[in-house]
Protein backbone atom coordinates (compact mmCIF):
# COMPACT_ATOMS: atom_id res chain seq x y z
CA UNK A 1 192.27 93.38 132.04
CA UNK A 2 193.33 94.25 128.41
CA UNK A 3 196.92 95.26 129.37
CA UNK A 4 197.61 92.64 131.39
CA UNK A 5 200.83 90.78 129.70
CA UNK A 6 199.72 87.83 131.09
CA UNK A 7 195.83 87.79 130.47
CA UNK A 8 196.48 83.94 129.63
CA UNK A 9 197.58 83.34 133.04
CA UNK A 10 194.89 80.43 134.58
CA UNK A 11 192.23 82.10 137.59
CA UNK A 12 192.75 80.91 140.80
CA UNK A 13 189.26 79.02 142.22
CA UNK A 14 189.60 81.84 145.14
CA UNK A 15 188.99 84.27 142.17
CA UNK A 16 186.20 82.36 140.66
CA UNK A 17 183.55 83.58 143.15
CA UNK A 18 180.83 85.07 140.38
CA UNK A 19 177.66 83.79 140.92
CA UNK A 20 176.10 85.41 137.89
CA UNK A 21 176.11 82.19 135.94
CA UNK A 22 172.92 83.16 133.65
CA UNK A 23 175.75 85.24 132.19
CA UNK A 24 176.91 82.67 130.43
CA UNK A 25 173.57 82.33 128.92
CA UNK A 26 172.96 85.69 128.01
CA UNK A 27 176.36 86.15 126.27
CA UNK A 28 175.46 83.35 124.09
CA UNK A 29 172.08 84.25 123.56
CA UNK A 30 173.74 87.40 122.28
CA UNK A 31 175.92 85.74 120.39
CA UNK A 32 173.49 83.85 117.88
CA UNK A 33 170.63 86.12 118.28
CA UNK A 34 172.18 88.56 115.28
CA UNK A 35 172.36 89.00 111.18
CA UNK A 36 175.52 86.66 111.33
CA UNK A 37 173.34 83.69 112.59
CA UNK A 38 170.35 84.26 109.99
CA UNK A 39 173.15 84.38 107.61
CA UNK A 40 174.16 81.02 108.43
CA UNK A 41 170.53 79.62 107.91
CA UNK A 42 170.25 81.54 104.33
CA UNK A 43 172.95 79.25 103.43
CA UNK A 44 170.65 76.20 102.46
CA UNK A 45 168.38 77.93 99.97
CA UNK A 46 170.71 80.57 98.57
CA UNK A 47 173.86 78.54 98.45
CA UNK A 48 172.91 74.97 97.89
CA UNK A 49 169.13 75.19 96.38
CA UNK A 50 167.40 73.94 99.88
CA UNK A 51 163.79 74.56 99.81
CA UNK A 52 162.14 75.67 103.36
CA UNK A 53 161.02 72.30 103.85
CA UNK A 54 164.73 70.77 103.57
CA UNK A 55 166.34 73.83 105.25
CA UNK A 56 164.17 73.31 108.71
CA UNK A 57 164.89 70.02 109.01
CA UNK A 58 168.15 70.24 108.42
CA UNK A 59 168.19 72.96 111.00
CA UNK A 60 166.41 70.98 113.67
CA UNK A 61 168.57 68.14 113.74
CA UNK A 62 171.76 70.50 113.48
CA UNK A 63 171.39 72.71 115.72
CA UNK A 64 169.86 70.31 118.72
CA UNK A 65 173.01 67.71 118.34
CA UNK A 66 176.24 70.55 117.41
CA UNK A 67 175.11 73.37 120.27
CA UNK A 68 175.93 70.73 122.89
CA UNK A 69 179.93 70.84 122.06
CA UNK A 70 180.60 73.84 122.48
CA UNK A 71 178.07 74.04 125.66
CA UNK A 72 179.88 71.33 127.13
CA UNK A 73 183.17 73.27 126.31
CA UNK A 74 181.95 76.02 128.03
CA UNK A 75 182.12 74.28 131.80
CA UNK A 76 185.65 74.24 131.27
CA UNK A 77 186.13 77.63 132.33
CA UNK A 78 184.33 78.05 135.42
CA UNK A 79 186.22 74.64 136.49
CA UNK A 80 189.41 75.10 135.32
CA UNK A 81 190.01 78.98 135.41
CA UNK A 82 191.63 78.85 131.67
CA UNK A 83 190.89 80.37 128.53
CA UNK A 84 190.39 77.27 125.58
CA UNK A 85 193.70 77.58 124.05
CA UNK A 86 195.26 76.95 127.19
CA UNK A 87 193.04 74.51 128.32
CA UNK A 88 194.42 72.57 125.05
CA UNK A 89 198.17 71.97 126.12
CA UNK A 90 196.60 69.45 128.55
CA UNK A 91 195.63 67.47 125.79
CA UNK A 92 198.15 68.98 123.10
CA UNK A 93 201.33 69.08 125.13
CA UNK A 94 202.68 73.04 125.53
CA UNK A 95 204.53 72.69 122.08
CA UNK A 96 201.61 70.47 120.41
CA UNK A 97 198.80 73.35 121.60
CA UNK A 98 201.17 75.62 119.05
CA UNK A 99 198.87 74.04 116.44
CA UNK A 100 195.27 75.08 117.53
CA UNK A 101 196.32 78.53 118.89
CA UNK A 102 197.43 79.62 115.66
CA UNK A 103 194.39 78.18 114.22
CA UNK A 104 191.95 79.25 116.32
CA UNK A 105 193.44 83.20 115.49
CA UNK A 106 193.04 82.83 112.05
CA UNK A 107 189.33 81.01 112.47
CA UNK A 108 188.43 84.25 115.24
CA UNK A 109 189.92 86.59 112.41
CA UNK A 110 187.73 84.48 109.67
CA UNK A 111 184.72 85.18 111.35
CA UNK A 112 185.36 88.92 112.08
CA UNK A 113 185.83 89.24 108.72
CA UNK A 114 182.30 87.69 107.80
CA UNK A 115 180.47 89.37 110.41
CA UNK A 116 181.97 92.39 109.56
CA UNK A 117 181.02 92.35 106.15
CA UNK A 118 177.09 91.26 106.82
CA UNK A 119 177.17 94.65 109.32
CA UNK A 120 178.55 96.87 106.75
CA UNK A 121 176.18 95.79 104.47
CA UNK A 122 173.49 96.20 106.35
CA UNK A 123 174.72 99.48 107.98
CA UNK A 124 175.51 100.58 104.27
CA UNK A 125 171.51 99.80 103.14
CA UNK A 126 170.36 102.28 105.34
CA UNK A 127 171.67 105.15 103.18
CA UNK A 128 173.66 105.37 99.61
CA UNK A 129 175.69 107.96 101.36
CA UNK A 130 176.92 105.23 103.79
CA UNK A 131 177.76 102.06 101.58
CA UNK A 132 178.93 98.78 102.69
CA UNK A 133 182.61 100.00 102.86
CA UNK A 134 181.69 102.37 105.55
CA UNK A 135 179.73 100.36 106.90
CA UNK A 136 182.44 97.99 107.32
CA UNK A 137 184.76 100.33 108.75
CA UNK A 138 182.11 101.50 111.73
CA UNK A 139 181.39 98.02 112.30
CA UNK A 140 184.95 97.39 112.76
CA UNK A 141 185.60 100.35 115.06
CA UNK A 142 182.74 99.75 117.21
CA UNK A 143 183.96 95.82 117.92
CA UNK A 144 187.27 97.43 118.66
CA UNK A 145 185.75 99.88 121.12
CA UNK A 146 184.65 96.71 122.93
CA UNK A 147 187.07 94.53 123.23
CA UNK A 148 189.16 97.61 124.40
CA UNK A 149 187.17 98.01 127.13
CA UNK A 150 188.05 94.19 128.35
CA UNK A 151 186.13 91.08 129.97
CA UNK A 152 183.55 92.37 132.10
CA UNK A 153 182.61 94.94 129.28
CA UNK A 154 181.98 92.14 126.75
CA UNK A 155 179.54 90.30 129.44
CA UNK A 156 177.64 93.59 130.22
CA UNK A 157 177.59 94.53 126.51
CA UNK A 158 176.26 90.69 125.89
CA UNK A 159 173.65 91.04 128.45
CA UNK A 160 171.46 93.59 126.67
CA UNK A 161 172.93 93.43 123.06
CA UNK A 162 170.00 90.92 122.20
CA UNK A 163 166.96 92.91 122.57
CA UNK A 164 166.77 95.29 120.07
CA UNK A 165 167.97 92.48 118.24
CA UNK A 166 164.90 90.21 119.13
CA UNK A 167 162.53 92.74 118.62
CA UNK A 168 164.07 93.90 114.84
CA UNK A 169 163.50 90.07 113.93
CA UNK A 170 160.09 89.66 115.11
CA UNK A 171 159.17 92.84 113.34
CA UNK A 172 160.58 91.53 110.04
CA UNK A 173 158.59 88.39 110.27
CA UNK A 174 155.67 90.33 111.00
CA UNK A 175 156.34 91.71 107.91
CA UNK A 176 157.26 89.23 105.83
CA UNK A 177 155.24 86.29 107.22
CA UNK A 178 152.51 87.32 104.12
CA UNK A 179 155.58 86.50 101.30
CA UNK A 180 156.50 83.36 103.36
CA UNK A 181 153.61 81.65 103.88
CA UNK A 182 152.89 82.09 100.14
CA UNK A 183 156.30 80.59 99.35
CA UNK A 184 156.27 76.97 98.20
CA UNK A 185 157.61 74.28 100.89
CA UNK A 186 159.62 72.33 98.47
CA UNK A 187 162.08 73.07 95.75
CA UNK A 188 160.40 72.46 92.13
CA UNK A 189 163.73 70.68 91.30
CA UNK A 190 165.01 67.21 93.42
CA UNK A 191 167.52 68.21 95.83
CA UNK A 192 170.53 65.90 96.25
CA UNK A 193 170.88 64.15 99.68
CA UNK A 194 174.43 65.35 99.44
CA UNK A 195 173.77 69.06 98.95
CA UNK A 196 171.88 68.90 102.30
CA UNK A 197 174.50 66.95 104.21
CA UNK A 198 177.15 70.05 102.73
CA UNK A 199 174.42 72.50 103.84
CA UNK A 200 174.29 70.74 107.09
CA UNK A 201 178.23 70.63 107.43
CA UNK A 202 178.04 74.65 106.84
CA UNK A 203 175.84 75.25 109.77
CA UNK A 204 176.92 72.80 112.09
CA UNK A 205 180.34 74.77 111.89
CA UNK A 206 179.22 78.23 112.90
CA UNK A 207 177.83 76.52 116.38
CA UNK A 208 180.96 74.22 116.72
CA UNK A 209 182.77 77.00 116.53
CA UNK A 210 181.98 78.31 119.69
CA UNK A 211 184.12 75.88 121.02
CA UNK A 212 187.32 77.40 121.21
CA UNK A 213 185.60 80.82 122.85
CA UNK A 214 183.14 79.04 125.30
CA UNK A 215 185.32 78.59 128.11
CA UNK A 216 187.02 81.89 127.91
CA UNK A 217 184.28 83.97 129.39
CA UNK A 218 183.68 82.01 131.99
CA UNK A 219 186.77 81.86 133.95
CA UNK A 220 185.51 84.38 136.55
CA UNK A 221 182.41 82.65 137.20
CA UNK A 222 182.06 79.78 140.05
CA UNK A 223 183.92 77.32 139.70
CA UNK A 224 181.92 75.10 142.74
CA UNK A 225 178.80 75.30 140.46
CA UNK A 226 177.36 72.00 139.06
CA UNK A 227 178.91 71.13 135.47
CA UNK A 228 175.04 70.30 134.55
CA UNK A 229 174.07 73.94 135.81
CA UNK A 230 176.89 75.39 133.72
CA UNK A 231 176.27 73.20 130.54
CA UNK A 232 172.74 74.01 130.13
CA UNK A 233 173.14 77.72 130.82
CA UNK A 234 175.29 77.65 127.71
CA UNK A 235 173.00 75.07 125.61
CA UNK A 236 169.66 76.82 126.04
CA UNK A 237 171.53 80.20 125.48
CA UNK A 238 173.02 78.66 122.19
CA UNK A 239 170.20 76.66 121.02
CA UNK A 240 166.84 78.91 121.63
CA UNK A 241 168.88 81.50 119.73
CA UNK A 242 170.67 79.79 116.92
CA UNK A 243 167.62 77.65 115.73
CA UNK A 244 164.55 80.33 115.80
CA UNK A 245 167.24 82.70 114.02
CA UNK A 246 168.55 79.62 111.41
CA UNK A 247 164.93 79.09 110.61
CA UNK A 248 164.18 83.16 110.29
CA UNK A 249 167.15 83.30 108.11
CA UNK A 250 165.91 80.14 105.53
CA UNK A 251 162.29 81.44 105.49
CA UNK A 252 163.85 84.47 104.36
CA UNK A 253 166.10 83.39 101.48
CA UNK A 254 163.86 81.06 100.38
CA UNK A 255 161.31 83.57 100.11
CA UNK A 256 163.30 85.99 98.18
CA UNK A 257 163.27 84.20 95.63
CA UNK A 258 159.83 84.79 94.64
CA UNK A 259 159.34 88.34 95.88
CA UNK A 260 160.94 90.87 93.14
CA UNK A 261 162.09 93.53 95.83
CA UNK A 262 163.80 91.29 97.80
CA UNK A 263 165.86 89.26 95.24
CA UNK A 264 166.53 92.80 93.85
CA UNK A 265 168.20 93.82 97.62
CA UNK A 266 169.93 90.80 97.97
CA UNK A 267 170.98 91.97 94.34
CA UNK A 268 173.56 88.73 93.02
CA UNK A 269 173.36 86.72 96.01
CA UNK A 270 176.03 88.88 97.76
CA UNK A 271 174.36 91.39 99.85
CA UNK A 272 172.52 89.98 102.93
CA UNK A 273 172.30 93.58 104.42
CA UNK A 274 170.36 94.42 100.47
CA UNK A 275 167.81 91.90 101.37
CA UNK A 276 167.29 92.67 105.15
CA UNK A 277 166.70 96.54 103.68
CA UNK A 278 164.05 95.28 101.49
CA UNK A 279 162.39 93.17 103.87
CA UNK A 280 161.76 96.39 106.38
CA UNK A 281 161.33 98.94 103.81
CA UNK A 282 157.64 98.48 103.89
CA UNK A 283 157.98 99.95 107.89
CA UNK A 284 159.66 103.26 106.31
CA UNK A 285 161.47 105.02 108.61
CA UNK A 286 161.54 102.83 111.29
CA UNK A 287 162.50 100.19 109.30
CA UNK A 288 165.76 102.20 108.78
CA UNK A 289 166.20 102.56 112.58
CA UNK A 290 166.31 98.62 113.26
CA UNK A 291 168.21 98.34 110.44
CA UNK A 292 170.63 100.66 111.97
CA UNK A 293 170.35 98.96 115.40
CA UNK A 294 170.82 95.38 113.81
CA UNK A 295 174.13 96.04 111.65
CA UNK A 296 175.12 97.83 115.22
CA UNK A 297 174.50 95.07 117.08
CA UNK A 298 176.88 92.71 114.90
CA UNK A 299 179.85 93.24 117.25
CA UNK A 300 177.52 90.71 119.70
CA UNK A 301 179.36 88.50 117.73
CA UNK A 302 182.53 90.12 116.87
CA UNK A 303 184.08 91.07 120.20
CA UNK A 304 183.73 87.70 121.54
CA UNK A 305 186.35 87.00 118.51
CA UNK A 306 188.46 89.45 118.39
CA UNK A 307 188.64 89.04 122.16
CA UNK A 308 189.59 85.25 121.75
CA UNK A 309 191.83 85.78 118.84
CA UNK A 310 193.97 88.22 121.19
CA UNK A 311 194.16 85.54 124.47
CA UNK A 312 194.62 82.47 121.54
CA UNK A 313 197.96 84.73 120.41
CA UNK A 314 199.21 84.85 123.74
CA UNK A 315 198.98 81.20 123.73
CA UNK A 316 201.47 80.64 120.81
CA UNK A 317 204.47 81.47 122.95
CA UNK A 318 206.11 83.05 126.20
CA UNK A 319 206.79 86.18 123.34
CA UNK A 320 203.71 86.79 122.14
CA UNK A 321 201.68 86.15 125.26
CA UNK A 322 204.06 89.58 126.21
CA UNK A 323 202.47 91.54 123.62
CA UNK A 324 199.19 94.11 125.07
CA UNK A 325 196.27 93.09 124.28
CA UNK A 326 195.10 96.23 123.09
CA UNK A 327 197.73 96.32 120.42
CA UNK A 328 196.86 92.87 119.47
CA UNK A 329 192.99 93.90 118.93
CA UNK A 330 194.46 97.19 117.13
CA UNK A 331 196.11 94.91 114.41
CA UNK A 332 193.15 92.26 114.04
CA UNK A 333 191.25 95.77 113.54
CA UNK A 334 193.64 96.66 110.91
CA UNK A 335 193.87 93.60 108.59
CA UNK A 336 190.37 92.76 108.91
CA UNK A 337 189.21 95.90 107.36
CA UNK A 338 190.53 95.82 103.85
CA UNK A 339 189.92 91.92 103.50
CA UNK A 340 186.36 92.78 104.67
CA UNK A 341 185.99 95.46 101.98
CA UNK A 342 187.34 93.30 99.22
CA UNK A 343 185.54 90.12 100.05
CA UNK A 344 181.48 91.75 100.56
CA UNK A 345 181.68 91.79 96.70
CA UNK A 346 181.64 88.06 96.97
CA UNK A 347 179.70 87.32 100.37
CA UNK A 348 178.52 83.74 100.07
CA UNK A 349 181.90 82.49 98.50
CA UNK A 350 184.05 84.13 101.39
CA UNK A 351 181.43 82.91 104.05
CA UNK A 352 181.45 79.45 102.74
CA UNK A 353 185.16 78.84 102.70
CA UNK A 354 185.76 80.61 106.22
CA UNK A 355 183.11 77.99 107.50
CA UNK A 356 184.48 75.18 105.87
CA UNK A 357 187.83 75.74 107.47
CA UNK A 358 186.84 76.34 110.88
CA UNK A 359 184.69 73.52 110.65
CA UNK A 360 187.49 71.40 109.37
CA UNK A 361 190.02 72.19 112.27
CA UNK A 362 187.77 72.61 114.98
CA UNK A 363 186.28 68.28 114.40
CA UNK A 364 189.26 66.77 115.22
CA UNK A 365 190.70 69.38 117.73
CA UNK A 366 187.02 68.77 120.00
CA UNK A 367 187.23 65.19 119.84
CA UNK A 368 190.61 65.29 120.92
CA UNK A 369 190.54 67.33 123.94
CA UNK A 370 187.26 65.74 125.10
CA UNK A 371 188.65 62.11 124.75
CA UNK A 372 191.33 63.30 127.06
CA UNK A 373 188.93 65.47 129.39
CA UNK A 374 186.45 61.75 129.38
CA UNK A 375 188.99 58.90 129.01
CA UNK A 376 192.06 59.83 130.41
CA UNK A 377 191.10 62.53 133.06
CA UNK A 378 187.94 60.67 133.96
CA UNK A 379 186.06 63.77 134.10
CA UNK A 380 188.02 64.63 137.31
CA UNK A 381 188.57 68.71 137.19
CA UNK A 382 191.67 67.70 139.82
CA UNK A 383 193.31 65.69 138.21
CA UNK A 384 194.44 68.99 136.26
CA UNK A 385 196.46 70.81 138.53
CA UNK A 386 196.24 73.87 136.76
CA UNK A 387 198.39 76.09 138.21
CA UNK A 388 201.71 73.68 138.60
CA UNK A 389 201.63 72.71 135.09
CA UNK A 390 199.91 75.30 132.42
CA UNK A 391 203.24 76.76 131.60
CA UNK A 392 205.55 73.96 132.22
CA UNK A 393 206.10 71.67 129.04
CA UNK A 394 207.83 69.09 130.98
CA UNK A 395 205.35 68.90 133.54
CA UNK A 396 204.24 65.24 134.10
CA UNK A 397 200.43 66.25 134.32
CA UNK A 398 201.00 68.00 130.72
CA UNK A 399 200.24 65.42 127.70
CA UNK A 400 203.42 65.48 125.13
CA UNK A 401 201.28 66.11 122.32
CA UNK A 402 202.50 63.26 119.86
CA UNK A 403 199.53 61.93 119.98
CA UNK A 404 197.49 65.00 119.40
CA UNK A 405 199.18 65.98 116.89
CA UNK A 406 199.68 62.68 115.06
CA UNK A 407 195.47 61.98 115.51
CA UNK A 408 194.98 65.85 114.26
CA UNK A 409 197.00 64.90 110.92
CA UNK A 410 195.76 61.87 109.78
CA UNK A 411 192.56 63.08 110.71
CA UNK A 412 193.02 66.21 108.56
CA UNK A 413 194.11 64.01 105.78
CA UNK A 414 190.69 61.85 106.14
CA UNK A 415 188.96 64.88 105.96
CA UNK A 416 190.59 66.04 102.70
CA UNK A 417 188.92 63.15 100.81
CA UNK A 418 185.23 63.69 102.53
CA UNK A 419 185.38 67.40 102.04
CA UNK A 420 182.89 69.67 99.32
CA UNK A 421 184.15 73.10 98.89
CA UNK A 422 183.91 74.78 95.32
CA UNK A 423 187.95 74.63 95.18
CA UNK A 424 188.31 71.21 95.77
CA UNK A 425 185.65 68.11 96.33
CA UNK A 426 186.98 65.01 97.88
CA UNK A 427 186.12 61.77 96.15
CA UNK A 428 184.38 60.29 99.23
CA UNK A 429 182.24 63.45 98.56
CA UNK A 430 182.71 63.27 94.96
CA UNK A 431 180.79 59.84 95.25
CA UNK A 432 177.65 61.51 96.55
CA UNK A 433 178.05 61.45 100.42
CA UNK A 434 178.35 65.30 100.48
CA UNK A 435 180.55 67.12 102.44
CA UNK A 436 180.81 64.81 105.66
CA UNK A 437 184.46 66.47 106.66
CA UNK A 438 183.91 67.43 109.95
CA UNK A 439 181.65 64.23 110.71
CA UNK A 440 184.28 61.64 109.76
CA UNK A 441 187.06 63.88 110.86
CA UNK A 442 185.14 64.15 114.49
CA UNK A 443 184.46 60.41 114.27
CA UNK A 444 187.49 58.74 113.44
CA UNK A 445 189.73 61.46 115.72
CA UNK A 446 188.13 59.69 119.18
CA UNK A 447 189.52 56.07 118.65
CA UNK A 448 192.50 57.38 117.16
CA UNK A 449 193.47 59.53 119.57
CA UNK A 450 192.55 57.03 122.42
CA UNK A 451 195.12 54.20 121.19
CA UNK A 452 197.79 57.01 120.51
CA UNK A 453 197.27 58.70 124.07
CA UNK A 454 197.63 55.43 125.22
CA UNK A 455 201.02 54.54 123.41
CA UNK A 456 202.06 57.98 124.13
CA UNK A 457 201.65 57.72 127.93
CA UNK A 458 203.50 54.05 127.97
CA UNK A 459 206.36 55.31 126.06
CA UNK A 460 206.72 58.40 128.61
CA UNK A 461 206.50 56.90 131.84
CA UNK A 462 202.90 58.78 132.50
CA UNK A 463 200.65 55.76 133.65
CA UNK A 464 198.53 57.73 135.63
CA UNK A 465 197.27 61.32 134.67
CA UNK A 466 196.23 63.35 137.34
């Protein structure tokens, strides 16, 4: 599958026979259940001053309302045989979907980038010999090695990748459930409301994320299955592993705080794979062999990326959906190393403003291409007709994309002024809402896009998608 020059190309439903849909759980499962996720949940008390109390119920409410967009994402692909980026020029118009392809390969490339560096570090805490540099570069080599291998690799990796996982984090709360229970609930200082909404914006973006890779693994899988079978395959696998591992990840940071050997590993706030060291050194050697297994296991998350980074290229154009996959994942392999290496010496900055832009793109691009799925398609998977109009920009069945891409602009421009970032606050946030970016940017794209879509079909002729 990875040479194909047209690995883009939609599945026929004749070819989406596989009946193996608790794949699509497991590869999700597999997806959270890793050091990248706990990262995530670190964020509140390492980043923003949380306390455990604030973190978990920030958690809770996050995690149970974002994991459903990108599970309900993930039914496009048994139903419509296409990968996401494809998917989008029914909403986007072929030229319009230009816009989200491109972004979606520099979000996949953000987040290999991040993962990598949480694997190296870890990898590198086993031994001083190793280090986090290379660390990075085995961690980067191995995620190569399995995207190489192609689509049904990544699912059969997926499948099993999560056990040694699971059983490397119940160890370390076995271990460090003594610290954490002694660790105060609350934050002795008063927590701003608005530095748990920008918190909240952080992890809500690592699960909406998933919706531009969702659909793209499962395209082989049956496309006659129920939409509510396929939805909450992919919502249980994304939510029973992203919260217990969010929550894991809080206890952690908010523990480390008051446990000298701990805040030592994590050493300035910049070296998650430091703190995960710490936490299993009292199991000695063994300790070192899950913490060898769980920086090895980071590619769960990284091939699904580098995998959809390589199909979202092919969606820019005729040209580059020519170009081998294989050589694609070569030169995602090749920048991502160096930027890795540079950007572990300042982890939580670099994983902050890689979540803040995926987060940023990704509200107004799902709002868009559900509104058309809901309002305009009337949640008919027919009224698609894949296969006559994918690759066909004048195709009557294909949106234009002025009205995408006119909704995705001002929308970007309302989220400018609600955005908190360290290199820029807007003054909606400014005023003390927090960082409520993707929420108003989600929000106000629906409407929007509805009266444009709307206008945009009139002007066109299209009355009648479908």
């Amino acid at each position: 599958l990875i040479t194909n020059h047209c690995s883009i190309a939609p599945v026929p439903l004749k070819e989406r026979t596989d009946k193996r849909l608790y794949q699509i759980f497991l590869i999700w499962f597999s997806g959270d259940t890793n050091i990248f996720t706990m990262t995530a949940g670190t964020l509140g008390p390492a980043f923003y001053g949380l306390g455990i109390r604030q973190s978990f119920l920030m958690i809770l409410v996050v995690d149970v309302i974002t994991c459903a967009i990108p599970a309900y994402f993930a039914v496009f692909g048994p139903k419509l045989g296409m990968r996401a980026m494809v998917q989008s020029r029914f909403a986007w118009g072929y030229y319009g979907a230009v816009i989200p392809s491109t972004l979606n390969v520099i979000s996949c490339q953000g987040y290999l980038i991040a993962n990598t560096i949480i694997g190296g570090q870890t990898l590198g805490s086993v031994s001083p010999h190793v280090g986090s540099t290379i660390g990075i570069i085995i961690i980067a080599l191995v995620t190569l090695l399995v995207v190489f291998s192609g689509y049904r690799v990544v699912h059969c990796y997926e499948t099993f990748v999560w056990i040694p996982n699971v059983i490397a984090f119940v160890i370390m709360l076995a271990i460090s459930g003594k610290h954490i229970i002694m660790t105060p609930l609350a934050n002795p200082s008063p927590i701003p409301p608005s530095a748990i909404m920008t918190a909240g914006a952080s992890v809500a973006a690592t699960n909406i994320s998933w919706a531009t890779l969702t659909p793209d693994y499962g395209v082989y899988h049956d496309g006659k299955a129920s939409s509510w079978r396929i939805f909450f395959y992919a919502y249980l696998g994304l939510l029973t592993s992203s919260m217990p591992v969010h929550l894991l990840g809080a206890a952690l940071a908010a523990t480390a705080y008051h446990v000298p050997a701990w805040e030592a590993g994590l050493g300035n706030g910049n070296n998650i794979g430091g703190l995960i060291a710490a936490i299993l050194s009292p199991a000695g050697g063994f300790g070192k062999f899950l913490l060898v297994l769980l920086a090895l296991s980071a590619p769960s998350v990284c091939a699904p990326s580098m995998y959809t980074a390589c199909t979202s290229f092919g969606a820019i154009s005729n040209v580059s959906a020519r170009i081998p996959r294989f050589l694609l994942a070569i030169i995602s392999t090749v920048i991502l190393m160096p930027i890795a290496i540079v950007g572990s010496s300042r982890f939580y900055a670099t994983f902050v403003d890689i979540l803040g832009f995926v987060g940023y793109w990704n509200a107004p691009f799902c709002a868009i291409v559900l509104a058309e799925h809901f309002v305009f398609r009337k949640n008919r998977w027919s009224s698609y007709h894949v296969l006559d109009a994918w690759n066909k920009p004048d195709h009557p069945n294909l949106a234009r994309g002025y009205a995408a891409v006119f909704t995705f602009v001002v929308a970007i421009g309302f989220i400018v002024v609600c955005m908190d970032q360290a290199w820029w606050v807007g003054p909606i946030a400014r005023a003390g809402t927090g960082d409520i970016g993707m929420l108003c940017g989600f929000t106000l794209s629906i409407p929007l896009f509805v009266c444009a879509r709307w206008l945009e079909r009139v002007w066109s002729g299209v009355k009648h998608v479908g």
